[in-house]
N, C-alpha and C. Protein backbone atom coordinates (compact mmCIF):
# COMPACT_ATOMS: atom_id res chain seq x y z
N UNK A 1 0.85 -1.18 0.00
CA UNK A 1 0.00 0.00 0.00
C UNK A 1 0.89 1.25 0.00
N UNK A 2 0.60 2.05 -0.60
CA UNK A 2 1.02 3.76 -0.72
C UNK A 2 0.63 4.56 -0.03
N UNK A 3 1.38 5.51 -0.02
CA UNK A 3 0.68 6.59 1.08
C UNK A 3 0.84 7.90 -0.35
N UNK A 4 -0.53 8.65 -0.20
CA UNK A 4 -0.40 9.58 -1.29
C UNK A 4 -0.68 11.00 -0.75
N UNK A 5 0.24 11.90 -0.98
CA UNK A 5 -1.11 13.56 -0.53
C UNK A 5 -1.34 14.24 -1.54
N UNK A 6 -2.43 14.72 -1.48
CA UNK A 6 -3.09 16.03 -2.58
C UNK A 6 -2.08 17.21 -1.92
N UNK A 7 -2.19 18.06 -3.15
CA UNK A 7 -1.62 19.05 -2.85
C UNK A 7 -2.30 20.31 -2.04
N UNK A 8 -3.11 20.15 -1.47
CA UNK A 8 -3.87 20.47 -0.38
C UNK A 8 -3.48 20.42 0.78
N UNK A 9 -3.22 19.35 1.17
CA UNK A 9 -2.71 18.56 2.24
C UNK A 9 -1.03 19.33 2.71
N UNK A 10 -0.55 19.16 1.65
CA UNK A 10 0.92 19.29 1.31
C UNK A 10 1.40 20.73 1.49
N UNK A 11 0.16 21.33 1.38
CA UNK A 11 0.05 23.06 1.03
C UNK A 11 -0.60 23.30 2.50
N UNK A 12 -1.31 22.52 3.08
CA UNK A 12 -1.52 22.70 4.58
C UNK A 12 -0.72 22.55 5.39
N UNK A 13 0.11 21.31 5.35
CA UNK A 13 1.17 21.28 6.24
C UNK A 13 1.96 22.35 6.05
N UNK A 14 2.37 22.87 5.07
CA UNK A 14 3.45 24.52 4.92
C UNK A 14 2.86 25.13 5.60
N UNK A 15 1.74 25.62 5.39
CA UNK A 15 0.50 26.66 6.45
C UNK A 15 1.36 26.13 7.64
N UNK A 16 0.42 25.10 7.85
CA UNK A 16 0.89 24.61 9.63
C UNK A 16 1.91 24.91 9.95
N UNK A 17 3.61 25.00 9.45
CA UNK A 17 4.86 24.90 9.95
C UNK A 17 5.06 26.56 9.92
N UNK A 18 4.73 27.34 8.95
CA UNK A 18 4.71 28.96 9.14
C UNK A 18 4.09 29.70 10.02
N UNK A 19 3.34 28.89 10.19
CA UNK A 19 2.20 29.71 11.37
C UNK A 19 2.89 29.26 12.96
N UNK A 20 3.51 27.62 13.32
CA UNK A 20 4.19 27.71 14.55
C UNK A 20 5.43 27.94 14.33
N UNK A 21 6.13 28.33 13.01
CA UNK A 21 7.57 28.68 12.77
C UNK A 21 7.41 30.42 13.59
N UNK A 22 6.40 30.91 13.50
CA UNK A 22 6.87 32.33 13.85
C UNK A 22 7.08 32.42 15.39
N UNK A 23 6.51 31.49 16.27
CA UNK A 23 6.95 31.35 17.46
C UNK A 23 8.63 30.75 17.60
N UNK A 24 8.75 29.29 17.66
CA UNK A 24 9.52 28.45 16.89
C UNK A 24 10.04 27.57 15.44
N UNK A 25 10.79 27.93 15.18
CA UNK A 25 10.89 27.16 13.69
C UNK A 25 11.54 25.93 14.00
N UNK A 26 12.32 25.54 15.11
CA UNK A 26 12.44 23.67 15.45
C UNK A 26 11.12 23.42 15.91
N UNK A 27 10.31 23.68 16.56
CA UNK A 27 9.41 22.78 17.31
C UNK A 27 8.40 22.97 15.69
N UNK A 28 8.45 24.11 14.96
CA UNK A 28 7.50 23.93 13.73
C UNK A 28 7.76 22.82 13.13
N UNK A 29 9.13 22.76 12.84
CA UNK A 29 9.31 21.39 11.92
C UNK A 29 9.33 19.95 13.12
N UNK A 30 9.50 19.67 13.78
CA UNK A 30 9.52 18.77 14.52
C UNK A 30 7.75 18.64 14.91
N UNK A 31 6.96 19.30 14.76
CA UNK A 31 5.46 18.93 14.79
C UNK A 31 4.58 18.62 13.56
N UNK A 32 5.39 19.20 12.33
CA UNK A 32 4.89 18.66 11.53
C UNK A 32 5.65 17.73 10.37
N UNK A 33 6.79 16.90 11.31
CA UNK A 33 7.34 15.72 11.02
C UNK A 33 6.73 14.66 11.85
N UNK A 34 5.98 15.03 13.15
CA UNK A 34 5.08 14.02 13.28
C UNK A 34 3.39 13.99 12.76
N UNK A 35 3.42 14.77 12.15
CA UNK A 35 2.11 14.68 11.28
C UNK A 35 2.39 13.77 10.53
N UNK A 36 3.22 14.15 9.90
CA UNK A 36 3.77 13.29 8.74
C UNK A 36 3.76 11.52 8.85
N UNK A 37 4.96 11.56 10.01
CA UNK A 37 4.84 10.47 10.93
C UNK A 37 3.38 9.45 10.94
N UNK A 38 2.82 9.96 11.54
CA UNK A 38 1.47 9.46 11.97
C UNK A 38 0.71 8.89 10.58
N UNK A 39 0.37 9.82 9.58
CA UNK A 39 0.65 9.53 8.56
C UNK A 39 1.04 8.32 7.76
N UNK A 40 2.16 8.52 7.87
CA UNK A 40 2.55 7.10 7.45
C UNK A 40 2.51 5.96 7.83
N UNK A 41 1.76 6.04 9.66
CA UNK A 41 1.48 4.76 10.11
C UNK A 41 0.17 4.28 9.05
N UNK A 42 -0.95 4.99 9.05
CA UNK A 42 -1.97 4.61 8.47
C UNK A 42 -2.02 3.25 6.82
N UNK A 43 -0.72 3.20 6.46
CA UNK A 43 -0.54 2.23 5.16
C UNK A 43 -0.43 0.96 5.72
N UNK A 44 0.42 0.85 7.13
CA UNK A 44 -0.34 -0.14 7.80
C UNK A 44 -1.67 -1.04 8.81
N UNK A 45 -1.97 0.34 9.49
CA UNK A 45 -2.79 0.35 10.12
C UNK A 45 -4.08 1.25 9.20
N UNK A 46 -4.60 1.18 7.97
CA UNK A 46 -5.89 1.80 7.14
C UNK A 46 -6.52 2.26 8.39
N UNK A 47 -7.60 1.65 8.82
CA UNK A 47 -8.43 1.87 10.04
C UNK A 47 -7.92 1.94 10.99
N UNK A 48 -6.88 2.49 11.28
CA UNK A 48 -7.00 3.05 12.76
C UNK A 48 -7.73 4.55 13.17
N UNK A 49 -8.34 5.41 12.14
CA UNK A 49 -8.61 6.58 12.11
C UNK A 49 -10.05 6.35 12.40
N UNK A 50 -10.67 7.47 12.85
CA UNK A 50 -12.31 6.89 13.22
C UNK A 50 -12.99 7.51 11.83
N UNK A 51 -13.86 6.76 11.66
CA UNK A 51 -14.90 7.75 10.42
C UNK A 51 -15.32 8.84 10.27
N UNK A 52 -14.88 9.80 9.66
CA UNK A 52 -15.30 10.98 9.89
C UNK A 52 -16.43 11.68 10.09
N UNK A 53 -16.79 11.92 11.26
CA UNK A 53 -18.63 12.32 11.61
C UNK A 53 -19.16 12.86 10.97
N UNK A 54 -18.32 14.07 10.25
CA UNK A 54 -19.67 14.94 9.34
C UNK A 54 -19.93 14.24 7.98
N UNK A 55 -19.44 12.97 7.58
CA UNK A 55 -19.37 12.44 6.45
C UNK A 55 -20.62 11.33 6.32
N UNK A 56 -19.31 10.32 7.60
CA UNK A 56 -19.85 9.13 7.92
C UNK A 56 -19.95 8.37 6.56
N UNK A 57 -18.45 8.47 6.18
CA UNK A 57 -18.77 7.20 4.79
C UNK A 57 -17.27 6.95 5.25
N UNK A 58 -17.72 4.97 5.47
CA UNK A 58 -16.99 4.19 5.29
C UNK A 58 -15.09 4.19 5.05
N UNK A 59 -14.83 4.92 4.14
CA UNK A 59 -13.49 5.19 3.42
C UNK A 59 -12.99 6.56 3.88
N UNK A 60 -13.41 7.32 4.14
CA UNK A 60 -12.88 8.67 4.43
C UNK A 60 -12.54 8.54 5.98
N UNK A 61 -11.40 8.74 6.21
CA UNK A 61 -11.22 8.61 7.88
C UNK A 61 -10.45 9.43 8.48
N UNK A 62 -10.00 9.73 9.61
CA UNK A 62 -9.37 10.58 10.60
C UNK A 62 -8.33 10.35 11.49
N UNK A 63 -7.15 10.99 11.76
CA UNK A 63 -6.42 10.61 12.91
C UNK A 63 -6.27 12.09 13.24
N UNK A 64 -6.47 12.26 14.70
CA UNK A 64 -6.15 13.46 15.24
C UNK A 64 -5.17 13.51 16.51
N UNK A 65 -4.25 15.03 16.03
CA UNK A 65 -3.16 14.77 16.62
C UNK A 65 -3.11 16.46 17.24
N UNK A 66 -2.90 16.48 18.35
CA UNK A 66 -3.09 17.51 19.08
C UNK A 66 -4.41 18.50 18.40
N UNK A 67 -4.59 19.31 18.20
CA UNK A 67 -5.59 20.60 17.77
C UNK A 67 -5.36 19.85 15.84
N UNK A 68 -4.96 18.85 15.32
CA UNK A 68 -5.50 18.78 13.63
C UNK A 68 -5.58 17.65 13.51
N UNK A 69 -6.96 17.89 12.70
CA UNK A 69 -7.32 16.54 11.78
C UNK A 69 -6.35 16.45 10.36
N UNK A 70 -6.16 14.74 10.39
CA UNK A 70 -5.35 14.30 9.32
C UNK A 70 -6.56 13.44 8.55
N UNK A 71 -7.13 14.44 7.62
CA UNK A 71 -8.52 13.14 6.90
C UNK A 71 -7.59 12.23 5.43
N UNK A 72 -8.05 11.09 5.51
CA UNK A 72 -7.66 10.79 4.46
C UNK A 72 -8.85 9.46 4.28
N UNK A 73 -8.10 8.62 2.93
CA UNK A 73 -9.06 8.19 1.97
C UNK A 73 -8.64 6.66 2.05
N UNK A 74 -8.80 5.96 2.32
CA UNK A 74 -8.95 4.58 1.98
C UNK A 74 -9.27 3.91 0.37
N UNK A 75 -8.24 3.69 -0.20
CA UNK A 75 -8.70 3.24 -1.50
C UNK A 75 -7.95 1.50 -1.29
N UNK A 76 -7.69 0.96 -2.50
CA UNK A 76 -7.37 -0.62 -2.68
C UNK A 76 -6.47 -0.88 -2.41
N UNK A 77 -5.23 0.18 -3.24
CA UNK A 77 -3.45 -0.02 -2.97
C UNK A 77 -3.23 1.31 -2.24
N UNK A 78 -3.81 2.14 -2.10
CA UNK A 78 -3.63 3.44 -0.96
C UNK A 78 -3.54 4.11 0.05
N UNK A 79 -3.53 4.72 0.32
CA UNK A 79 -3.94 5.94 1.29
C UNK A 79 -3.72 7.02 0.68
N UNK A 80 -5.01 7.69 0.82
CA UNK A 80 -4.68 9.53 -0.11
C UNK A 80 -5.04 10.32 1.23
N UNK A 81 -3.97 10.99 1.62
CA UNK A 81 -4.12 12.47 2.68
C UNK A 81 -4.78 13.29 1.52
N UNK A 82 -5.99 13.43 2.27
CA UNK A 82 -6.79 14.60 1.74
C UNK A 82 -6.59 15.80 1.96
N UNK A 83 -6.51 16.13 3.45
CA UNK A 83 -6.18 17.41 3.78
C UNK A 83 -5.96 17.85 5.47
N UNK A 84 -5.58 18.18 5.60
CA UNK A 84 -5.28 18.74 7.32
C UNK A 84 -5.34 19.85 7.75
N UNK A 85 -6.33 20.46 8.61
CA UNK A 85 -6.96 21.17 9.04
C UNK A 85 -6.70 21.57 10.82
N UNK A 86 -6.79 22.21 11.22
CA UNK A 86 -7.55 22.51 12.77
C UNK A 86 -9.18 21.97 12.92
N UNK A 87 -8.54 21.48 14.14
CA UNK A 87 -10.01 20.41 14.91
C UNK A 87 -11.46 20.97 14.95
N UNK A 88 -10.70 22.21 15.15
CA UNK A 88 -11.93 22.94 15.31
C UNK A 88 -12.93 23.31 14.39
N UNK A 89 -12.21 22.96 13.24
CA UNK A 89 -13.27 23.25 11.87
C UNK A 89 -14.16 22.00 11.31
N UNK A 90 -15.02 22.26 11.06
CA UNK A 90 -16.05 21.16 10.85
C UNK A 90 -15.58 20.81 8.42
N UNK A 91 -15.36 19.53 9.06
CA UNK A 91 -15.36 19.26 7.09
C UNK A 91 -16.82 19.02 6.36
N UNK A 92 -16.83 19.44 5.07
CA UNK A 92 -18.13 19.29 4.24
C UNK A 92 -17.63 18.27 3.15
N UNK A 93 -19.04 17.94 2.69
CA UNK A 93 -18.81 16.71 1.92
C UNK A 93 -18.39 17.30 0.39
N UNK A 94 -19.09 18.25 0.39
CA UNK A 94 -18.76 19.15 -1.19
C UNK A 94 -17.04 19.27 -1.26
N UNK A 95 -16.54 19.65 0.00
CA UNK A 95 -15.25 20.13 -0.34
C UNK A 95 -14.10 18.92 -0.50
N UNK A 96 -14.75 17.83 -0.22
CA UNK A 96 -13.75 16.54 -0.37
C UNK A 96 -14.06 16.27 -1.67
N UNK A 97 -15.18 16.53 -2.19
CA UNK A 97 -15.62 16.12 -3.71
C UNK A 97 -14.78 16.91 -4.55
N UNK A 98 -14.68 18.08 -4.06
CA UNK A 98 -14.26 19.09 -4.94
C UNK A 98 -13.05 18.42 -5.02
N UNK A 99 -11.68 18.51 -3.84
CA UNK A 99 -10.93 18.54 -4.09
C UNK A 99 -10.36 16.99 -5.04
N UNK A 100 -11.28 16.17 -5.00
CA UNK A 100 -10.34 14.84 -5.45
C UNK A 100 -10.71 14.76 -6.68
């Protein structure tokens, strides 16, 4: 299995590391090398993420790691990181459509 990200995802994590780089720029990159991390557990462990509530379909799932969701996609030979966000924001179904 693969691990894949949209460029969404990829373009979020930069967000993420600029935004705690202006406090710290080691602890920026060292937090979002365990995003990453975590991440890459999922090609072995698919389901360890819970289903994502505002969805609630099957394949789309979650791991959350301090204050962000890591959603991604369950396919055959995959994993696609969809996108990573703050917890606090609620995901829509339009915008996962959109983006894939």
């Amino acid at each position: 299995m693969k691990l894949l990200w949209t460029e969404e995802a990829i373009s979020n994590l930069c967000e993420i590391e600029k935004f705690i780089a202006r406090d710290n720029s080691e602890i920026a990159i060292k937090f979002v090398e365990k995003l990453i991390s975590l991440a890459e557990t999922l090609v072995k462990y698919p389901k360890k993420g819970r289903i994502v509530p505002e969805l609630s379909i099957e394949q789309i799932r979650e791991v959350i790691y301090k204050k962000y969701r890591i959603v991604y996609l369950i396919k055959e030979e995959s994993i696609e990181i969809l996108t990573v966000f703050e917890s606090h924001k609620l995901l829509r179904e339009d915008e996962i459509i959109k983006r894939r």
